[in-house]
Protein backbone atom coordinates (compact mmCIF):
# COMPACT_ATOMS: atom_id res chain seq x y z
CA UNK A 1 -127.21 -1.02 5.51
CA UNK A 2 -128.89 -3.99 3.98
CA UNK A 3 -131.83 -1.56 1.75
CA UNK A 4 -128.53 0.21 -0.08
CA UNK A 5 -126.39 -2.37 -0.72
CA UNK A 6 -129.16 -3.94 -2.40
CA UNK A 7 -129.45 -0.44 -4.27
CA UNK A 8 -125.77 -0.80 -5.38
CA UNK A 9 -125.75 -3.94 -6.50
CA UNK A 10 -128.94 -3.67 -8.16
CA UNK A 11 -127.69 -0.27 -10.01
CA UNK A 12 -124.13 -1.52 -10.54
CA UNK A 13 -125.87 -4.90 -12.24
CA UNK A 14 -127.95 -2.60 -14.64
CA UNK A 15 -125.47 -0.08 -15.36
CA UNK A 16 -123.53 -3.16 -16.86
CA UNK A 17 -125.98 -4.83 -18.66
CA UNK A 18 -127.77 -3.97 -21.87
CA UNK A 19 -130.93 -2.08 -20.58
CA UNK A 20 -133.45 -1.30 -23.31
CA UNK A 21 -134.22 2.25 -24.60
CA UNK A 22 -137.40 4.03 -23.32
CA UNK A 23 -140.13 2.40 -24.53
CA UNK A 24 -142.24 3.88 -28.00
CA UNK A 25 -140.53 5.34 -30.58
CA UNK A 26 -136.75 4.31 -31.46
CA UNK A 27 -136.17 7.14 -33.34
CA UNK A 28 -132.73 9.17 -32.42
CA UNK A 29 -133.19 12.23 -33.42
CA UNK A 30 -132.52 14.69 -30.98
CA UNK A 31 -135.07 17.91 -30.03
CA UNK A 32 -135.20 20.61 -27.80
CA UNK A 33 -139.29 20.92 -25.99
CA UNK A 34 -139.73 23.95 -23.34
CA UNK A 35 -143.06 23.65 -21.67
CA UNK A 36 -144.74 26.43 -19.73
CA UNK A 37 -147.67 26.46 -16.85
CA UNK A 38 -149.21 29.54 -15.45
CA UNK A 39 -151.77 29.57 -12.61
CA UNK A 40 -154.05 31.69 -10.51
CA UNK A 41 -155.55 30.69 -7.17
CA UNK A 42 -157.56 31.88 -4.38
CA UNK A 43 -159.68 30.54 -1.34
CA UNK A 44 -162.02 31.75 0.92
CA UNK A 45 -163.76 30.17 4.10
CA UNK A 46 -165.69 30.49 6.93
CA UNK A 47 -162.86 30.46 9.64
CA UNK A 48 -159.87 32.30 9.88
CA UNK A 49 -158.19 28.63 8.78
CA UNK A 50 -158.17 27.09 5.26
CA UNK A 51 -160.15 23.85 5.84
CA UNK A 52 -158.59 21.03 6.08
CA UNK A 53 -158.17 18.57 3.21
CA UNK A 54 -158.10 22.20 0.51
CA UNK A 55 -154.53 22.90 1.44
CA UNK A 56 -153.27 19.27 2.18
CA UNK A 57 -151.60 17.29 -0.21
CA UNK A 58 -150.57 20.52 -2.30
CA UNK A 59 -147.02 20.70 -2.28
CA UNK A 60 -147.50 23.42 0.60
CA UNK A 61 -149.09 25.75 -2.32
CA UNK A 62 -151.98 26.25 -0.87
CA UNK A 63 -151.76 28.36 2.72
CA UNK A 64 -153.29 27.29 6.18
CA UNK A 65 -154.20 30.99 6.08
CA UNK A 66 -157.64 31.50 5.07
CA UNK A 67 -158.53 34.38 3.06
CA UNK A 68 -155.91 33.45 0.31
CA UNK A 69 -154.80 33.83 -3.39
CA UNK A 70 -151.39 33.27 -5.23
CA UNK A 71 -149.49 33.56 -8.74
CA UNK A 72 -147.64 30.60 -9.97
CA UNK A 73 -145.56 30.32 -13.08
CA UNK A 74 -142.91 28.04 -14.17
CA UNK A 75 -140.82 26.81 -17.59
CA UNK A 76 -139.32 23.75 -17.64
CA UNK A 77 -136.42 22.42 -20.93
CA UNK A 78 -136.43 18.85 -21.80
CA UNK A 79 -133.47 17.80 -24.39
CA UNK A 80 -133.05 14.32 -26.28
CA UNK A 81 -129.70 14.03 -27.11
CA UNK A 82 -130.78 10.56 -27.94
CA UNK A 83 -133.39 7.72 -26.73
CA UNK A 84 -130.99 6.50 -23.58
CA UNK A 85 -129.81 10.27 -22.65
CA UNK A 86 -131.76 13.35 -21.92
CA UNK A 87 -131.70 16.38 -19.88
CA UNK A 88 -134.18 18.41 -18.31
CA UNK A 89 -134.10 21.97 -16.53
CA UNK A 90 -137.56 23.80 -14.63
CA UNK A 91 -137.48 26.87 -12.44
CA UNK A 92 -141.54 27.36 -10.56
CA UNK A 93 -142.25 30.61 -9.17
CA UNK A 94 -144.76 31.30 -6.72
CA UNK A 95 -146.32 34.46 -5.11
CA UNK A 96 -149.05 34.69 -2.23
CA UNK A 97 -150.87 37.51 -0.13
CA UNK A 98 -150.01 34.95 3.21
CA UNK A 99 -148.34 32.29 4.37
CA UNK A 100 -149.67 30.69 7.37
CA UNK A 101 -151.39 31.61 10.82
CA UNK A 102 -148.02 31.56 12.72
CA UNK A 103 -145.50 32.97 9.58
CA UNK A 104 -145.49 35.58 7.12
CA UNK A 105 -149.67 36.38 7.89
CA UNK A 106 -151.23 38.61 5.48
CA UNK A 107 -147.62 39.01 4.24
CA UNK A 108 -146.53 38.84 0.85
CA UNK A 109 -144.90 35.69 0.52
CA UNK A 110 -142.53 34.80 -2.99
CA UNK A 111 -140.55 31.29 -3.17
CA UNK A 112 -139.37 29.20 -5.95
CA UNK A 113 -141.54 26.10 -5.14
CA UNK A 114 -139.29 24.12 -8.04
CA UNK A 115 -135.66 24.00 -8.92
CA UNK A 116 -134.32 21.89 -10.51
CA UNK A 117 -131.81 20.08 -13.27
CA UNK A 118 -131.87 16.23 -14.12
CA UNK A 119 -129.74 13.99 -16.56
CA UNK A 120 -132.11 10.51 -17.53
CA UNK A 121 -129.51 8.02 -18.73
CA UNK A 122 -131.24 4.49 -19.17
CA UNK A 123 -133.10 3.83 -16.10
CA UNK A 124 -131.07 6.02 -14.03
CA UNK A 125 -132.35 9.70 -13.43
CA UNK A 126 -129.79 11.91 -11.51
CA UNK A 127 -131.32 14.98 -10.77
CA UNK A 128 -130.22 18.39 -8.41
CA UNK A 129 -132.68 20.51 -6.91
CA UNK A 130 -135.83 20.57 -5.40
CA UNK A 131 -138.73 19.01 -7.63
CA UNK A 132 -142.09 17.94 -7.39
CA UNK A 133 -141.79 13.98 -7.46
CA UNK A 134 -143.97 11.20 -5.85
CA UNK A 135 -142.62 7.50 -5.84
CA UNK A 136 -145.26 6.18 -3.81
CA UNK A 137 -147.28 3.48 -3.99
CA UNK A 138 -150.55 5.11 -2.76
CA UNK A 139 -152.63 7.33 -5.03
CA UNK A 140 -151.33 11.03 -5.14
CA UNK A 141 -154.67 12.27 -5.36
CA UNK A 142 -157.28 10.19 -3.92
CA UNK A 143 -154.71 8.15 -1.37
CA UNK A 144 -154.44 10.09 2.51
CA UNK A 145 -151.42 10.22 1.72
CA UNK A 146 -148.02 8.65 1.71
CA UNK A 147 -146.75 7.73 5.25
CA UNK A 148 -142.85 9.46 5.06
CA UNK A 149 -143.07 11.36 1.81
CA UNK A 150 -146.53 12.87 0.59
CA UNK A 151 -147.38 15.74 -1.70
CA UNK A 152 -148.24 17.42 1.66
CA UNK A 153 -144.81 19.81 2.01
CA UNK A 154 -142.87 21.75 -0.20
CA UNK A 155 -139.96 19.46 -2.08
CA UNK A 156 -136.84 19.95 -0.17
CA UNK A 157 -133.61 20.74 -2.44
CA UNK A 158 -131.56 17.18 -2.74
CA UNK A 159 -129.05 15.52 -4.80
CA UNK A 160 -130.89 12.39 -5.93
CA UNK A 161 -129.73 9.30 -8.03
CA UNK A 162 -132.66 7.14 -8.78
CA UNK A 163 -134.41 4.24 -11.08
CA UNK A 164 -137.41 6.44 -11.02
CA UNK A 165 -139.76 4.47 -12.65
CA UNK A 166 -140.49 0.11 -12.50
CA UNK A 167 -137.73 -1.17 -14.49
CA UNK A 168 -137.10 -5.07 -15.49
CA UNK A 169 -134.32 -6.91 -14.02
CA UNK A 170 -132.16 -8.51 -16.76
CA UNK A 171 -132.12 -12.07 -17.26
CA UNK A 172 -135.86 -12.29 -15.34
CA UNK A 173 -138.29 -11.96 -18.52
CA UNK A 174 -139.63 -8.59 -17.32
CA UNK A 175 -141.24 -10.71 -14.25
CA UNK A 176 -138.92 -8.68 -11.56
CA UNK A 177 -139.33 -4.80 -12.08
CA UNK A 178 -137.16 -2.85 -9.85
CA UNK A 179 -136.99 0.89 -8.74
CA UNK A 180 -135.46 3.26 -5.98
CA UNK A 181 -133.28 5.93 -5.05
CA UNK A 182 -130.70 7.27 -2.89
CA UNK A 183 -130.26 11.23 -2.00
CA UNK A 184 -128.84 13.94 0.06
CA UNK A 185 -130.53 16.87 0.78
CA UNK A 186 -130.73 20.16 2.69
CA UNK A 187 -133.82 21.68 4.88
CA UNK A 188 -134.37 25.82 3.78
CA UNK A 189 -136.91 26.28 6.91
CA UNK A 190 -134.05 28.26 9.33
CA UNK A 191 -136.05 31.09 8.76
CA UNK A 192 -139.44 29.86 9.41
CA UNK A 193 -138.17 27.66 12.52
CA UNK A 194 -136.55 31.13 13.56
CA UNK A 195 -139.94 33.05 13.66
CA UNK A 196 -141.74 30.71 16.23
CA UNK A 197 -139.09 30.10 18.80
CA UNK A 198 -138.16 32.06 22.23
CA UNK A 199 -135.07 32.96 24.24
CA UNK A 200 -136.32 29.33 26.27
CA UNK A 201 -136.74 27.27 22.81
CA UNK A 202 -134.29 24.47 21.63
CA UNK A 203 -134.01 24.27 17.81
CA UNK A 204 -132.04 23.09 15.28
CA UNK A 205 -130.43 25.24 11.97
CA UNK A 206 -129.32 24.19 8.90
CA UNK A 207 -130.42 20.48 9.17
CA UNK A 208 -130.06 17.52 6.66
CA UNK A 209 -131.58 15.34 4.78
CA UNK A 210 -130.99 11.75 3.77
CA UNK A 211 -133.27 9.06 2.38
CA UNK A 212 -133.06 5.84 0.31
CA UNK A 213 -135.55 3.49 -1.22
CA UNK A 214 -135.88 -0.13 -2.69
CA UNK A 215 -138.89 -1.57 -4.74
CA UNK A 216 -139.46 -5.08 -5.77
CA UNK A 217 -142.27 -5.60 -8.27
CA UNK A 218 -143.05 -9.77 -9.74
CA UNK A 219 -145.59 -9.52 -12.34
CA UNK A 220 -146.11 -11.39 -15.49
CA UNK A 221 -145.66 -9.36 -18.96
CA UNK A 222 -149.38 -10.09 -19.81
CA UNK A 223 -151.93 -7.42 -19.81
CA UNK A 224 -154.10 -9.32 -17.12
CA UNK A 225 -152.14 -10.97 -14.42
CA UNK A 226 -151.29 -10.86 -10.60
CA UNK A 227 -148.52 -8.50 -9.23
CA UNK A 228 -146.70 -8.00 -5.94
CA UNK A 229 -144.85 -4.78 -4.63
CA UNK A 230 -142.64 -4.85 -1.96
CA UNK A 231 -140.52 -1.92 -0.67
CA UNK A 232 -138.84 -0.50 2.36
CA UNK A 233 -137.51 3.48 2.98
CA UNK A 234 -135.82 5.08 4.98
CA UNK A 235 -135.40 8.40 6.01
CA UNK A 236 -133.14 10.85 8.28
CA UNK A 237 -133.05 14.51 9.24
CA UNK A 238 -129.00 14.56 10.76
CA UNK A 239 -126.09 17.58 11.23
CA UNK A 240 -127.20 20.84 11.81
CA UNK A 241 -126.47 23.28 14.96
CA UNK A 242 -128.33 22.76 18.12
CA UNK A 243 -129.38 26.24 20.00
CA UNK A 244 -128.00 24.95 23.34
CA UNK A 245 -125.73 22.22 21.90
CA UNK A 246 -123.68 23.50 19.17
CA UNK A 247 -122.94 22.11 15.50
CA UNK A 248 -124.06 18.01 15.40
CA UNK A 249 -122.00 15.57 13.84
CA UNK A 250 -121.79 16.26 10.28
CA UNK A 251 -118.79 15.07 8.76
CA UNK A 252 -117.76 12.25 5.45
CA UNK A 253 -117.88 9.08 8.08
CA UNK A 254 -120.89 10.73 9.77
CA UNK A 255 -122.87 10.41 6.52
CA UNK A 256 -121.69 6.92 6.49
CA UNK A 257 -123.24 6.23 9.92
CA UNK A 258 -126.68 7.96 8.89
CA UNK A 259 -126.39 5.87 5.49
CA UNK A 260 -126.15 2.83 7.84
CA UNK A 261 -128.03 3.50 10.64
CA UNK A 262 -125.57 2.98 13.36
CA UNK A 263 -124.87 4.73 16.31
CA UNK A 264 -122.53 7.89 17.10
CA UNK A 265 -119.49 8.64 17.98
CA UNK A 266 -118.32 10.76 21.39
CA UNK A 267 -119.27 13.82 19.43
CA UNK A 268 -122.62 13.01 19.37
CA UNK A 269 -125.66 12.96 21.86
CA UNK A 270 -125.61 10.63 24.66
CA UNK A 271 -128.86 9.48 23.14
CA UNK A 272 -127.41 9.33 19.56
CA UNK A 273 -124.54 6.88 21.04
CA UNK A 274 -126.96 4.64 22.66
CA UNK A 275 -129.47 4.41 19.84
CA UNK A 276 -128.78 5.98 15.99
CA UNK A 277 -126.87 9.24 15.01
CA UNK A 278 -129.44 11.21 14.01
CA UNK A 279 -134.04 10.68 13.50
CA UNK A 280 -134.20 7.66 11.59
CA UNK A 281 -137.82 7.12 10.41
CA UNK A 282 -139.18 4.85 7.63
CA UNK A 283 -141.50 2.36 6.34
CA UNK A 284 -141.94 -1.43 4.68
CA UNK A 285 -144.43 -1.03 1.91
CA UNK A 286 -146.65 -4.06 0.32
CA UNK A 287 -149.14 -4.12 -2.56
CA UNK A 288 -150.79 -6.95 -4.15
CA UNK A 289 -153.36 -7.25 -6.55
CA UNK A 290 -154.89 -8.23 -9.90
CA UNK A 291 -154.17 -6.18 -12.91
CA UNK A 292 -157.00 -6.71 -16.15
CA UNK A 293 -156.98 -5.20 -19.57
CA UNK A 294 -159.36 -2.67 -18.37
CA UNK A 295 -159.83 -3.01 -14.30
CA UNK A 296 -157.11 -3.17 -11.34
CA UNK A 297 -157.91 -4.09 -7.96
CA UNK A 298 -155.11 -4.28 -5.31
CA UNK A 299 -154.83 -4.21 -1.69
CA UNK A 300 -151.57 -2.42 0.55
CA UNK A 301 -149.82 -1.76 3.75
CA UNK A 302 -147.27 0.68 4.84
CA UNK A 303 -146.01 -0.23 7.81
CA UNK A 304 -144.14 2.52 10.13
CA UNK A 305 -141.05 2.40 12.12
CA UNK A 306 -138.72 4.91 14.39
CA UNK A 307 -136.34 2.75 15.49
CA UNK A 308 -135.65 -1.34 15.72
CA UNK A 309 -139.20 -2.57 17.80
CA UNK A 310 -141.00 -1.12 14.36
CA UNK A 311 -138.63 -2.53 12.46
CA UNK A 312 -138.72 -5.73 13.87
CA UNK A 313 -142.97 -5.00 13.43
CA UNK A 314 -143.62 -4.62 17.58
CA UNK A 315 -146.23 -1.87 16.54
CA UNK A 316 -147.97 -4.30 13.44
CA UNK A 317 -150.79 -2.62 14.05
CA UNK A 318 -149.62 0.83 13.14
CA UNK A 319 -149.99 2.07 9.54
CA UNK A 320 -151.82 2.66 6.69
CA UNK A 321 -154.06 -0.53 5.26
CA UNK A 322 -156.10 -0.21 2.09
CA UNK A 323 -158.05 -1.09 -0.77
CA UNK A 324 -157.65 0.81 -4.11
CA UNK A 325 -159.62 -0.12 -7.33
CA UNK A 326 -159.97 1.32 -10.98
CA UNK A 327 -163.08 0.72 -13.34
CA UNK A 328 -163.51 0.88 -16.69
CA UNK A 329 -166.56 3.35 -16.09
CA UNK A 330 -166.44 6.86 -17.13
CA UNK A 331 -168.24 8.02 -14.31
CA UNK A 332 -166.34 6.18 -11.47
CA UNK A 333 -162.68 5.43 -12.66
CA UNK A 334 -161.48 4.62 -9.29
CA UNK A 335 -162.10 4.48 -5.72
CA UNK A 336 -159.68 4.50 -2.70
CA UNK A 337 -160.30 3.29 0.87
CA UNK A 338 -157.86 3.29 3.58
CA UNK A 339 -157.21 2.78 7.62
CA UNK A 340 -154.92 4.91 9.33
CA UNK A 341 -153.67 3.47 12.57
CA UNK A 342 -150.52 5.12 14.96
CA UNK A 343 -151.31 4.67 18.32
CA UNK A 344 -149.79 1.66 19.17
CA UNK A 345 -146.17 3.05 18.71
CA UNK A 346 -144.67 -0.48 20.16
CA UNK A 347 -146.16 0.37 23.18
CA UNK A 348 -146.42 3.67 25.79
CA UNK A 349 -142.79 3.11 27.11
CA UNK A 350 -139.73 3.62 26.00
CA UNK A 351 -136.41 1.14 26.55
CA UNK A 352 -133.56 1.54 25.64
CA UNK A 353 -131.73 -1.01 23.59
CA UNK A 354 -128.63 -1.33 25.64
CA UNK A 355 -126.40 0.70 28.18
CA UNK A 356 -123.10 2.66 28.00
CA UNK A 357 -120.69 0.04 29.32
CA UNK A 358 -122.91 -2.71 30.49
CA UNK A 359 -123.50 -4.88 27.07
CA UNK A 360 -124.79 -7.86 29.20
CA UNK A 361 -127.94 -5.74 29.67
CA UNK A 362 -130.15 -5.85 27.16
CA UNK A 363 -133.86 -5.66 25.90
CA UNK A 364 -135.97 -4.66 23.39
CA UNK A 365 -135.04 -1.27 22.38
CA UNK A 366 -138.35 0.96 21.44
CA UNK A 367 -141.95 1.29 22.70
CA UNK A 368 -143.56 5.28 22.82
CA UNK A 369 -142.08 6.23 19.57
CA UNK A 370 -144.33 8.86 19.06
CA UNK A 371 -144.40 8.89 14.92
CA UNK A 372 -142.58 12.30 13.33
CA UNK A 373 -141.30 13.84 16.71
CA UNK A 374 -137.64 13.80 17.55
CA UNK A 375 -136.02 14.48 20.79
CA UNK A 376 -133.65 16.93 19.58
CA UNK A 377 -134.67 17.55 15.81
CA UNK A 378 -138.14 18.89 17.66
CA UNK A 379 -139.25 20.37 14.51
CA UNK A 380 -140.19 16.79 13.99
CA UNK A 381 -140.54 15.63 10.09
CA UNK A 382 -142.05 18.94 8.54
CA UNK A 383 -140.96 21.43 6.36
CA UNK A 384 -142.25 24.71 6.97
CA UNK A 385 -144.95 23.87 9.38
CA UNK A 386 -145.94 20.85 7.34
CA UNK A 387 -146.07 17.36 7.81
CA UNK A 388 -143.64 15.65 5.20
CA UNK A 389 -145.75 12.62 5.62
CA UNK A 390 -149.44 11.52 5.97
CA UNK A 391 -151.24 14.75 7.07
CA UNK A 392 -153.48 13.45 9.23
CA UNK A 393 -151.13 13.35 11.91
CA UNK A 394 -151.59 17.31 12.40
CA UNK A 395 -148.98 19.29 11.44
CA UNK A 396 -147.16 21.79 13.77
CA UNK A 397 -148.14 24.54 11.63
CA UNK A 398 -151.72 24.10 13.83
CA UNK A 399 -149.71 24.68 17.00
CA UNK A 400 -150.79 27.34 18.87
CA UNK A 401 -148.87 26.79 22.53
CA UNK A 402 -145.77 27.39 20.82
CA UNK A 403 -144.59 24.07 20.26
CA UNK A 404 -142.46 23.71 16.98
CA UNK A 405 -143.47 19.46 16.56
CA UNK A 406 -146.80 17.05 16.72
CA UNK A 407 -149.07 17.14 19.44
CA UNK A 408 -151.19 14.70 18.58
CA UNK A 409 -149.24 11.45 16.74
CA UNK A 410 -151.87 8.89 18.10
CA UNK A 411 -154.81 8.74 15.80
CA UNK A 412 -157.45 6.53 14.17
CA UNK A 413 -158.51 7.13 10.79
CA UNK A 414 -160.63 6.24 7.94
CA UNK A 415 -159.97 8.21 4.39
CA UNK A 416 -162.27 7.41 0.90
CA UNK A 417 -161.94 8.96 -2.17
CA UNK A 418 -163.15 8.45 -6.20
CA UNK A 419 -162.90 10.39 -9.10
CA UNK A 420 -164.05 9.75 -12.66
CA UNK A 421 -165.50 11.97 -15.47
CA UNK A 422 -168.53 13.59 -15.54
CA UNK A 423 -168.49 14.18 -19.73
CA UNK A 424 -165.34 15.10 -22.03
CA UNK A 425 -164.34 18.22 -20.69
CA UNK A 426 -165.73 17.81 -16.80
CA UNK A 427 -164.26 15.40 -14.40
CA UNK A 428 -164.54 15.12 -10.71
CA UNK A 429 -162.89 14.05 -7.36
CA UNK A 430 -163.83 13.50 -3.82
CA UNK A 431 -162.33 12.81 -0.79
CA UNK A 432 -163.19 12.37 2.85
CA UNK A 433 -161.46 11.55 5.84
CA UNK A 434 -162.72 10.89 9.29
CA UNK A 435 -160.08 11.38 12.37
CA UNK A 436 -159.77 10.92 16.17
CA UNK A 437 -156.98 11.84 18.12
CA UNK A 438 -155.44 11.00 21.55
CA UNK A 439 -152.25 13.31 21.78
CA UNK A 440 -149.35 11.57 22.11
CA UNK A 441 -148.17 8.98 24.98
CA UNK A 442 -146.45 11.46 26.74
CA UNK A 443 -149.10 13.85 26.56
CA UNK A 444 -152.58 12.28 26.20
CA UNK A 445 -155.54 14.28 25.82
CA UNK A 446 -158.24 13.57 28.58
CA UNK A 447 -160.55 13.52 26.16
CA UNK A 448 -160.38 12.29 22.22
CA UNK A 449 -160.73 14.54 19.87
CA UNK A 450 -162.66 13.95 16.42
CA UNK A 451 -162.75 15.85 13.10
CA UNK A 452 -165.09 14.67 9.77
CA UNK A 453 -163.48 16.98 6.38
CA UNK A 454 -164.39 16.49 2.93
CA UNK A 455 -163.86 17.79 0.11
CA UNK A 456 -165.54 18.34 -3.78
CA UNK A 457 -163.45 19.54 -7.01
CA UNK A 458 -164.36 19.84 -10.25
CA UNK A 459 -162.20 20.45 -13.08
CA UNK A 460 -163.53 21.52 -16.29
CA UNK A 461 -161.37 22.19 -19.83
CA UNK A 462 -162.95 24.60 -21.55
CA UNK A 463 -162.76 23.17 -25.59
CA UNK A 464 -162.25 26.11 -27.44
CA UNK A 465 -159.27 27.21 -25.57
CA UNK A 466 -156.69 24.55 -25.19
CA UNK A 467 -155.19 23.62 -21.98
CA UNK A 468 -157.15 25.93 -19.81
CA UNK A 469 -158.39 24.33 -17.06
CA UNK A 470 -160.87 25.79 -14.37
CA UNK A 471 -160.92 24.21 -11.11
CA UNK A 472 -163.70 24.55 -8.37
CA UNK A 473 -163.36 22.97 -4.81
CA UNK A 474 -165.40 22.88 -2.24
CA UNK A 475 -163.92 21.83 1.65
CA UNK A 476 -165.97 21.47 5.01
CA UNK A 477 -164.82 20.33 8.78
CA UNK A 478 -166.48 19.46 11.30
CA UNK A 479 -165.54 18.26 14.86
CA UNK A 480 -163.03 19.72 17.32
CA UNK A 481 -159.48 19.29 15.90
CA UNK A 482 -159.87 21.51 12.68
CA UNK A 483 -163.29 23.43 14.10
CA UNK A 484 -166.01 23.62 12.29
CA UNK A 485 -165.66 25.76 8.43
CA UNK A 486 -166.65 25.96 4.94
CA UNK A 487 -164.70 26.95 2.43
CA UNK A 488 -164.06 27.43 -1.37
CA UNK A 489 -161.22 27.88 -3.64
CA UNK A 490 -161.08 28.50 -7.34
CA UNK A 491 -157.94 27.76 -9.52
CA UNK A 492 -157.48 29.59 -13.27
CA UNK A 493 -154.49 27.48 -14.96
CA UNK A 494 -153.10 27.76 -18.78
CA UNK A 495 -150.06 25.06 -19.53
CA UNK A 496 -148.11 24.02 -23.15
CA UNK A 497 -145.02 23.20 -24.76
CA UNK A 498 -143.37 23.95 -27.85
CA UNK A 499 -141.37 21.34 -29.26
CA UNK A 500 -137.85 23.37 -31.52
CA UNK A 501 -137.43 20.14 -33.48
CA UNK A 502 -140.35 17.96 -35.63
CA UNK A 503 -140.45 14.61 -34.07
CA UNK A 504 -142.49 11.75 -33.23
CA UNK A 505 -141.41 10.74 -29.98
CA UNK A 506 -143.68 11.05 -27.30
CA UNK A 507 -142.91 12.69 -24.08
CA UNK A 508 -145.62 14.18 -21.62
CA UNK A 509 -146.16 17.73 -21.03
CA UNK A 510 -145.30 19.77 -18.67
């Protein structure tokens, strides 16, 4: 409740003031730019899996299948009315031989992995559709990933009203920078979730989405200077029909209790009543560095939380801590190094908060919150299979006893990555992580399990044939959660614009 009324006022307080134009050219001319991207992919490996980090963090392109290849093409419009109002259309097409080991195998497999229209006014972006965006503070490529919303899953179709990008406060001399958004959305996975259940599964149909987001950012105007982020999410998978229970509580005031977090009504779940209507999952985000003309080195946490013990930071321990730092060096432009931590989950038990019609009992509410699992949205937080957040907790698409969620939400984990440029047209990135896992509270294994992956890519432009890019990776595992494999994948991929009216103003391709 607190997180969007501070995104109200903060909107409402912008919306009235005088916010300046986008930044660069003031011209006002208006023009019409349609950009295009074609691509060609395909992987092989050793096992019948694609390893590990080669299809994470792809927007789902990239199948758990091994064996794979695909077709992508998109066209996106971008109009400037003028400098404070544009509008921008995309449609993304993709086509593979296979989904995944437990959908669509060696299937032909066509979706339209973007959809989407947006109006920028100002600050604001309002935008319908399912799009390819990352807010996060951690790295989209080098980074393990973002904690509730990676680049790990497909985008999910939303309505979504945001201050997309750091944008300065009035009155504050640039030194507060805010951003954030606020959406409702729709899960398209009924079919998916369909092909892996029995008559003896529960599941849930035609579930949605909600999520909201505020960040702070102080930082002087000059070019070298300290800066602070601070930002809290949260997210909620609500409505829907049960399998065994019916349709879920989905109405106007039920949005309002989601938007809120506060507890059902009679119609819902006994457990929704006691606790919150529907999975509530989020996290508190902090990043502080130093920022120089020509080097940045900063430090972050993302902290978790399920319900109020993580909230109120009973499970401190949990989240993602690291150290990111770019160089003015051609050869090493940045580095990334990060701790993953989730088995603390405020403990291995779970109380309740309070009772049904005994208020004088009460404790802390929490403990075995076992991180993306849900008691009765047990498809957990993935989309197809995938985990929405960090994939290093596995995602369910790995299952192979049948069970739609994540076995194994208690892990320890250490992630690296750099990248830089190897000459003008050849640059580079690695990554490694290194993982153990200990099942979940619930379910422990009797043994941890451990997995090393890395991963090499190389992209190279070639210069007499502009914007083609040819892109090389190479992906190993080793250890006992991903099994040993090799594997290599190679990525053909042409993009461009053409711009209908002459004009100076800048705007990035597609």
């Amino acid at each position: 409740m607190k997180v969007i009324n501070l995104f109200i006022f903060i909107a409402l307080w912008l919306t009235q003031s005088v916010l300046p134009a986008f930044s660069g050219n003031p011209d006002t001319t208006n023009y019409i730019k349609v950009g295009y991207k074609l691509e060609m992919f395909g992987s092989a490996a050793y096992q019948s899996t694609t390893p590990f980090l080669m299809h994470s963090n792809t927007y789902g392109t990239v199948p758990l299948d091994a064996n794979n290849g695909g077709l992508r093409g998109g066209v996106n419009g971008f109009y400037r009315f003028n400098p404070n109002l544009s509008l921008e259309a995309g449609v993304d097409y993709l086509v593979r031989n296979t989904d995944g080991i437990n959908y669509n195998r060696g299937k032909i497999n066509p979706c339209f992995q973007q959809l989407y229209l947006s109006l920028d006014f100002h600050a604001f972006r309002l935008k319908f559709g399912s799009k390819e965006d990352y807010h996060s503070i951690l790295d989209p490529a080098l980074s393990s990933g973002d904690g509730m919303l990676s680049t790990n899953a497909r985008p999910i179709p939303e309505i979504n009203l945001s201050i997309p990008e750091f944008t300065a406060v009035p009155f504050t001399r640039g030194y507060l920078q805010v951003k954030g958004d606020f959406a409702a959305g729709k899960f398209m996975d009924d079919k998916y979730v369909l092909s892996l259940v029995n008559e003896k599964s529960s599941y849930v149909q035609r579930r949605l989405l909600h999520h909201k987001s505020v960040y702070l950012m102080l930082k002087k105007t000059q070019a070298q200077s300290f800066f602070l982020i601070l930002g809290g999410e949260d997210y909620a998978q609500w409505g829907g029909w049960h399998s065994k229970l019916g349709d879920q509580p989905q109405t106007l005031s039920d949005f309002w209790r989601i938007i809120k977090g506060s507890e059902g009504d009679d119609r819902a779940t006994v457990s929704d009543q006691i606790n919150v209507l529907g999975d509530h999952l989020g996290t508190y985000s902090l990043k502080t560095g130093y920022t120089h003309s020509d080097w940045e080195l900063s430090v972050y946490k993302q902290h978790f939380f399920t319900d109020k013990s993580g909230m109120e930071f009973a499970n401190w321990r949990d989240g993602i801590w690291g150290i990111e730092c770019t160089l003015p060096l051609p050869y090493l432009k940045k580095w990334v190094f990060e701790h993953f931590n989730s088995t603390n989950q405020s403990g291995p038990f779970h109380f309740p908060f309070s009772i049904p019609g005994r208020p004088d009992l009460k404790t802390r509410y929490g403990g075995g919150d076992s991180y993306y699992n849900h008691g009765l949205y047990n498809t957990g937080w993935s989309y197809f299979g995938r985990a929405i957040g960090n994939p290093l907790i596995t995602s369910p698409e790995y299952n192979t006893n049948g069970s739609l969620g994540f076995n194994d939400t208690r892990i320890k984990a250490y992630h690296a990555g750099i990248n830089g440029n190897i000459s003008s047209n050849l640059s580079y990135r690695f990554i490694a992580s290194y993982t153990e896992g200990y099942g979940t509270h619930g379910n422990p294994y009797l043994k941890k399990k451990q997995s090393f992956s890395n991963l090499l890519e190389c992209n190279y432009v070639y210069p007499k044939w502009g914007n083609w890019t040819f892109t090389i990776q190479f992906a190993a595992d080793s250890g006992d959660i991903y099994t040993n494999n090799l594997g290599f994948l190679l990525k053909i991929e042409k993009n461009g614009n053409f711009q209908l009216k002459n004009n100076t103003y800048n705007e990035k391709n597609y």
